[in-house]
N, C-alpha and C. Protein backbone atom coordinates (compact mmCIF):
# COMPACT_ATOMS: atom_id res chain seq x y z
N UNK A 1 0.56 66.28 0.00
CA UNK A 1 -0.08 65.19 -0.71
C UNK A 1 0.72 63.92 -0.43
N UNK A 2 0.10 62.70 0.06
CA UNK A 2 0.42 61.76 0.18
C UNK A 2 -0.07 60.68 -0.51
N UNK A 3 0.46 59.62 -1.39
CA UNK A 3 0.02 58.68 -2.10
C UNK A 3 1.37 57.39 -1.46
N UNK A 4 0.43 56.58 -1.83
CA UNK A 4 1.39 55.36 -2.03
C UNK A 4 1.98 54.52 -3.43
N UNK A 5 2.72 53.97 -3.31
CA UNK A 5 3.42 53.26 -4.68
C UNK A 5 4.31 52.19 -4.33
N UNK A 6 4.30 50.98 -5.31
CA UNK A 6 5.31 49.81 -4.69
C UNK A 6 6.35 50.11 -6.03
N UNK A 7 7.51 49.07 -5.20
CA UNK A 7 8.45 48.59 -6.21
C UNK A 7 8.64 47.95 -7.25
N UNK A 8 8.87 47.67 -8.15
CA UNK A 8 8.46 46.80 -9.13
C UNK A 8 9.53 45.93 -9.18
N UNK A 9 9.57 44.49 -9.57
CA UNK A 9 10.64 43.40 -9.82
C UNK A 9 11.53 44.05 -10.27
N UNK A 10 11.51 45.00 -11.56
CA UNK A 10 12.66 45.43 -11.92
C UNK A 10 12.97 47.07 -11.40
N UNK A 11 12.48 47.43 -10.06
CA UNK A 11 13.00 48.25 -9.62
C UNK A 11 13.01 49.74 -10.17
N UNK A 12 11.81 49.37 -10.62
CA UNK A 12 10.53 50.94 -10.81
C UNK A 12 9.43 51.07 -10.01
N UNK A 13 9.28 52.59 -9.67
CA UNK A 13 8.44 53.16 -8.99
C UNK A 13 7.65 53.87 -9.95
N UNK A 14 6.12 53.73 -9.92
CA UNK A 14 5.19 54.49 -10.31
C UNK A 14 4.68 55.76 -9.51
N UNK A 15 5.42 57.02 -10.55
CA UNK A 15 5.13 58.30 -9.30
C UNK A 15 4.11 58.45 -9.92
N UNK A 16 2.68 58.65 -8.76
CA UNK A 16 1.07 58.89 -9.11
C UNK A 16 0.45 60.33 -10.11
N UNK A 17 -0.56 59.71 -10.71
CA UNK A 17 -0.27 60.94 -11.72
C UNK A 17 -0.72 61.77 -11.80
N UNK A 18 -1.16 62.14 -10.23
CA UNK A 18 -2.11 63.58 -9.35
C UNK A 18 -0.25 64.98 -9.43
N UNK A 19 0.65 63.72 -9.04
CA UNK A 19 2.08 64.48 -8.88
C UNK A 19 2.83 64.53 -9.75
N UNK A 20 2.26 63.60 -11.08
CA UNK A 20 3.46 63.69 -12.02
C UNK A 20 2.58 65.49 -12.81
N UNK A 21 1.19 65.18 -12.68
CA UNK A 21 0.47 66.62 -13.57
C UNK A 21 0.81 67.75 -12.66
N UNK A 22 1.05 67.66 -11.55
CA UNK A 22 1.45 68.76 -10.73
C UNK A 22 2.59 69.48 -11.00
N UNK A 23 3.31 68.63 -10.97
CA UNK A 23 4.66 68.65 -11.19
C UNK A 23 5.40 69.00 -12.90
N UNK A 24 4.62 68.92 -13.74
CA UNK A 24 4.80 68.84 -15.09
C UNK A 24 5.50 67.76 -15.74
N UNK A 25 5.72 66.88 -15.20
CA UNK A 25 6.67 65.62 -15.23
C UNK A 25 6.36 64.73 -16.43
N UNK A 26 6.57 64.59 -17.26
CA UNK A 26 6.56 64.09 -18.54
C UNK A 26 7.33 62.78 -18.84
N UNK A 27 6.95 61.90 -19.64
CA UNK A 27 7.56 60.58 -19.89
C UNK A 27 8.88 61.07 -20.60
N UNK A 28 10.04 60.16 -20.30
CA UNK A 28 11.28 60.85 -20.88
C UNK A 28 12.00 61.90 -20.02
N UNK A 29 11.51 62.58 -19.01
CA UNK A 29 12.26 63.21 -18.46
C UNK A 29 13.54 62.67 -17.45
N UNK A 30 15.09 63.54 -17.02
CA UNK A 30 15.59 62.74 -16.89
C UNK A 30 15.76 63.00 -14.92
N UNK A 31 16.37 62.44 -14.16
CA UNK A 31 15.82 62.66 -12.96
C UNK A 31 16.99 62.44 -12.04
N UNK A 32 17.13 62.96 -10.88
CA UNK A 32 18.47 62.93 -10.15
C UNK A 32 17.91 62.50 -8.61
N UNK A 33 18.51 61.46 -8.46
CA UNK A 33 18.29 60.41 -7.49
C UNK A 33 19.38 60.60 -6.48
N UNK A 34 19.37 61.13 -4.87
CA UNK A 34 19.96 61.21 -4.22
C UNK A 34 19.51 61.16 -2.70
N UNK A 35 20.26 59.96 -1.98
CA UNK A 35 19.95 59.60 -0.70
C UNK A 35 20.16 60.30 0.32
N UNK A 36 19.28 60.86 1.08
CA UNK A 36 19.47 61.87 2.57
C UNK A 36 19.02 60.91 3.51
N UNK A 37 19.35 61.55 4.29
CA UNK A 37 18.52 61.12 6.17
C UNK A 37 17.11 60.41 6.07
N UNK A 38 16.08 61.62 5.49
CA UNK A 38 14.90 61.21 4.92
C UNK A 38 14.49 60.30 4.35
N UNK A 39 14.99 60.00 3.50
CA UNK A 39 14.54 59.04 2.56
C UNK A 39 15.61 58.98 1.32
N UNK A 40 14.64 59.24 0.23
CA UNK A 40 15.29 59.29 -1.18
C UNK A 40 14.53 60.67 -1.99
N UNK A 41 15.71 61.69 -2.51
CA UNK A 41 14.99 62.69 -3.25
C UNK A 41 14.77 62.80 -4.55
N UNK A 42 14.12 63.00 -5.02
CA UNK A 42 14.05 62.74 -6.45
C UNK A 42 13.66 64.28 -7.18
N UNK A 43 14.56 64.41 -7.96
CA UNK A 43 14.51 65.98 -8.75
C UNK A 43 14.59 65.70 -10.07
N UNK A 44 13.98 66.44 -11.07
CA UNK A 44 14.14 66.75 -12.18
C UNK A 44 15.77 67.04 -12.30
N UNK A 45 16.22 66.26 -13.22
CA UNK A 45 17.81 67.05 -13.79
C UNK A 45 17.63 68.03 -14.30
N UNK A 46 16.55 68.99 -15.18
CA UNK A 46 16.83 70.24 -15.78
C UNK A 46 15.35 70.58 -15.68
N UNK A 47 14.98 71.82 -14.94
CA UNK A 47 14.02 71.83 -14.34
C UNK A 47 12.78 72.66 -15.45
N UNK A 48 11.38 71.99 -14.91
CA UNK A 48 10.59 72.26 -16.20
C UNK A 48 10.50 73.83 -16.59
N UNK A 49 10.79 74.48 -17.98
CA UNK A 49 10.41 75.50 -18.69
C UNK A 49 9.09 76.40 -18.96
N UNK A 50 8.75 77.31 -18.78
CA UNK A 50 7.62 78.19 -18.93
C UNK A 50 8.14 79.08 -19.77
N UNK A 51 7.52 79.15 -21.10
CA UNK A 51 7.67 80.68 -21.94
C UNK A 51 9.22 80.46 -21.73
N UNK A 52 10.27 79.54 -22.06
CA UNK A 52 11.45 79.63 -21.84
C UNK A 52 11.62 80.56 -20.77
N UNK A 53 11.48 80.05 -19.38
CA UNK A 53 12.20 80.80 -18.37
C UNK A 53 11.75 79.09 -17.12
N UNK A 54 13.09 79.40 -16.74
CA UNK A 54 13.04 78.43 -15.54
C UNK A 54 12.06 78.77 -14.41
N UNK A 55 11.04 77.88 -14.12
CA UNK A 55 10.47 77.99 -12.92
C UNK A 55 11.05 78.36 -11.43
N UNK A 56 11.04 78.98 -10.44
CA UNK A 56 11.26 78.75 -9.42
C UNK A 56 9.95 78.33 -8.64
N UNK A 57 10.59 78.32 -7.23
CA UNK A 57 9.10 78.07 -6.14
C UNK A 57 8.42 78.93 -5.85
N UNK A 58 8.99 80.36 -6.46
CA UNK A 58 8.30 81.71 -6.44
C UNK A 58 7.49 81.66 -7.57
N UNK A 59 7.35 80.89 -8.47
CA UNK A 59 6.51 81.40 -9.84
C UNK A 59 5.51 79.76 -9.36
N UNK A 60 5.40 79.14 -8.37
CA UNK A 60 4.42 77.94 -8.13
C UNK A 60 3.59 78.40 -6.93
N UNK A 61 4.27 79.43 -5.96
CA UNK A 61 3.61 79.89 -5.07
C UNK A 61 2.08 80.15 -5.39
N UNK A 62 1.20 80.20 -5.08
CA UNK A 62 -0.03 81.06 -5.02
C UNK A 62 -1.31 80.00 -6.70
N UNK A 63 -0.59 78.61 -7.06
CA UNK A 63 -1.16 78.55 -7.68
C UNK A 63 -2.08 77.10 -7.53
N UNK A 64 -1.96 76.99 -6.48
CA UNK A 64 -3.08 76.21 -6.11
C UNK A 64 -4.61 76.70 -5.60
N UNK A 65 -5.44 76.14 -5.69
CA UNK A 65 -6.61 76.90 -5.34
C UNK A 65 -6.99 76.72 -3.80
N UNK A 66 -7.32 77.36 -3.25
CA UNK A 66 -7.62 78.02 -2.01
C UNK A 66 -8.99 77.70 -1.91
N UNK A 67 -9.03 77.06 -0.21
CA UNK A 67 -9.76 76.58 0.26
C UNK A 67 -10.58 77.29 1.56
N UNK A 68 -10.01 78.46 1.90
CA UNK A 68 -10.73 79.28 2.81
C UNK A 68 -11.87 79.99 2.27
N UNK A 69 -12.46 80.83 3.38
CA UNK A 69 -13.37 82.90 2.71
C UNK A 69 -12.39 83.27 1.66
N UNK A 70 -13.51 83.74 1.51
CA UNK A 70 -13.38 84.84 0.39
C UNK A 70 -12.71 86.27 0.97
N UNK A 71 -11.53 86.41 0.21
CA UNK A 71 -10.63 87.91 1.01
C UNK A 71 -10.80 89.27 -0.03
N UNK A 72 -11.13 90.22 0.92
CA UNK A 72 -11.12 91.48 -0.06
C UNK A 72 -10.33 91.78 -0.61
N UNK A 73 -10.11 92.34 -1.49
CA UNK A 73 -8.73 93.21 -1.89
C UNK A 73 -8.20 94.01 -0.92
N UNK A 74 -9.06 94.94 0.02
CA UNK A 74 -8.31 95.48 1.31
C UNK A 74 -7.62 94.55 1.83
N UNK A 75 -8.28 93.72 2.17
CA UNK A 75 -7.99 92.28 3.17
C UNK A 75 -5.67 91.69 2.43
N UNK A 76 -6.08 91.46 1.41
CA UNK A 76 -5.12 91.18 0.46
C UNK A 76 -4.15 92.13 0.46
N UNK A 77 -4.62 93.00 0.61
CA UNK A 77 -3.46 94.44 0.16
C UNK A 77 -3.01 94.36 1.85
N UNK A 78 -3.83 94.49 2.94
CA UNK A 78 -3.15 94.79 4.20
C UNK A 78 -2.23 93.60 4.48
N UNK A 79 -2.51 92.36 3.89
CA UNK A 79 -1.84 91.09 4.32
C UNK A 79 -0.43 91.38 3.30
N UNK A 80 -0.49 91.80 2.19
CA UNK A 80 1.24 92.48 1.41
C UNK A 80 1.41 93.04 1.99
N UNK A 81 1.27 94.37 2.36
CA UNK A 81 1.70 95.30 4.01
C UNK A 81 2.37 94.70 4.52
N UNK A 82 1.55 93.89 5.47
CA UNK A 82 2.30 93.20 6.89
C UNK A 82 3.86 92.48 6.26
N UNK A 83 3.56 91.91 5.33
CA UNK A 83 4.75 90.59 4.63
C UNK A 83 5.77 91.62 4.21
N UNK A 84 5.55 92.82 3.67
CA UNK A 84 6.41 93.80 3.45
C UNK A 84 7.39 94.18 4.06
N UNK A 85 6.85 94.71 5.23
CA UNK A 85 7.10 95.12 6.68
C UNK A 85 8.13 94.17 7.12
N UNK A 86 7.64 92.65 7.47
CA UNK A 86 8.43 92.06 8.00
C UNK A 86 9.94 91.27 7.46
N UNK A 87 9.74 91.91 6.01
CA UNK A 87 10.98 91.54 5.43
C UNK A 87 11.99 92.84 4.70
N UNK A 88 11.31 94.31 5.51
CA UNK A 88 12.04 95.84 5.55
C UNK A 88 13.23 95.28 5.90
């Protein structure tokens, strides 16, 4: 996802709010600002809570909606197989 956003006189950025709802990003949250090669990264300082348990990128995987066919459950089950397999 790509959006754009300017700077503001006093040196705020409006992050768009397709990414702040994505993201769970809430007014008040606090945020860790650090310069790479890339650009500038911007992270949550204490990362958002579910049912008190920290998110990883394993519990965000798979929850966007899907834009291909329709897959069987065979289809599904042989594609865990293969991913199985290649990480025996």
């Amino acid at each position: 996802m790509s959006q754009t956003t300017k700077l503001s006189a006093k040196g705020q950025i409006a992050i768009p709010k397709a990414i702040r709802t994505a993201r769970r990003w809430k007014a008040g949250m606090e945020f860790v600002v650090k310069e790479t090669t890339d650009g500038v990264l911007l992270k949550p300082k204490k990362e958002p809570k579910r049912d008190g348990k920290t998110l990883t990128i394993d519990d965000l995987v798979g929850i966007l909606p899907y834009k291909g066919p329709r897959r069987s459950i065979r289809e599904m089950d042989e594609a865990v197989l293969r991913e199985a397999r290649k990480h025996a």
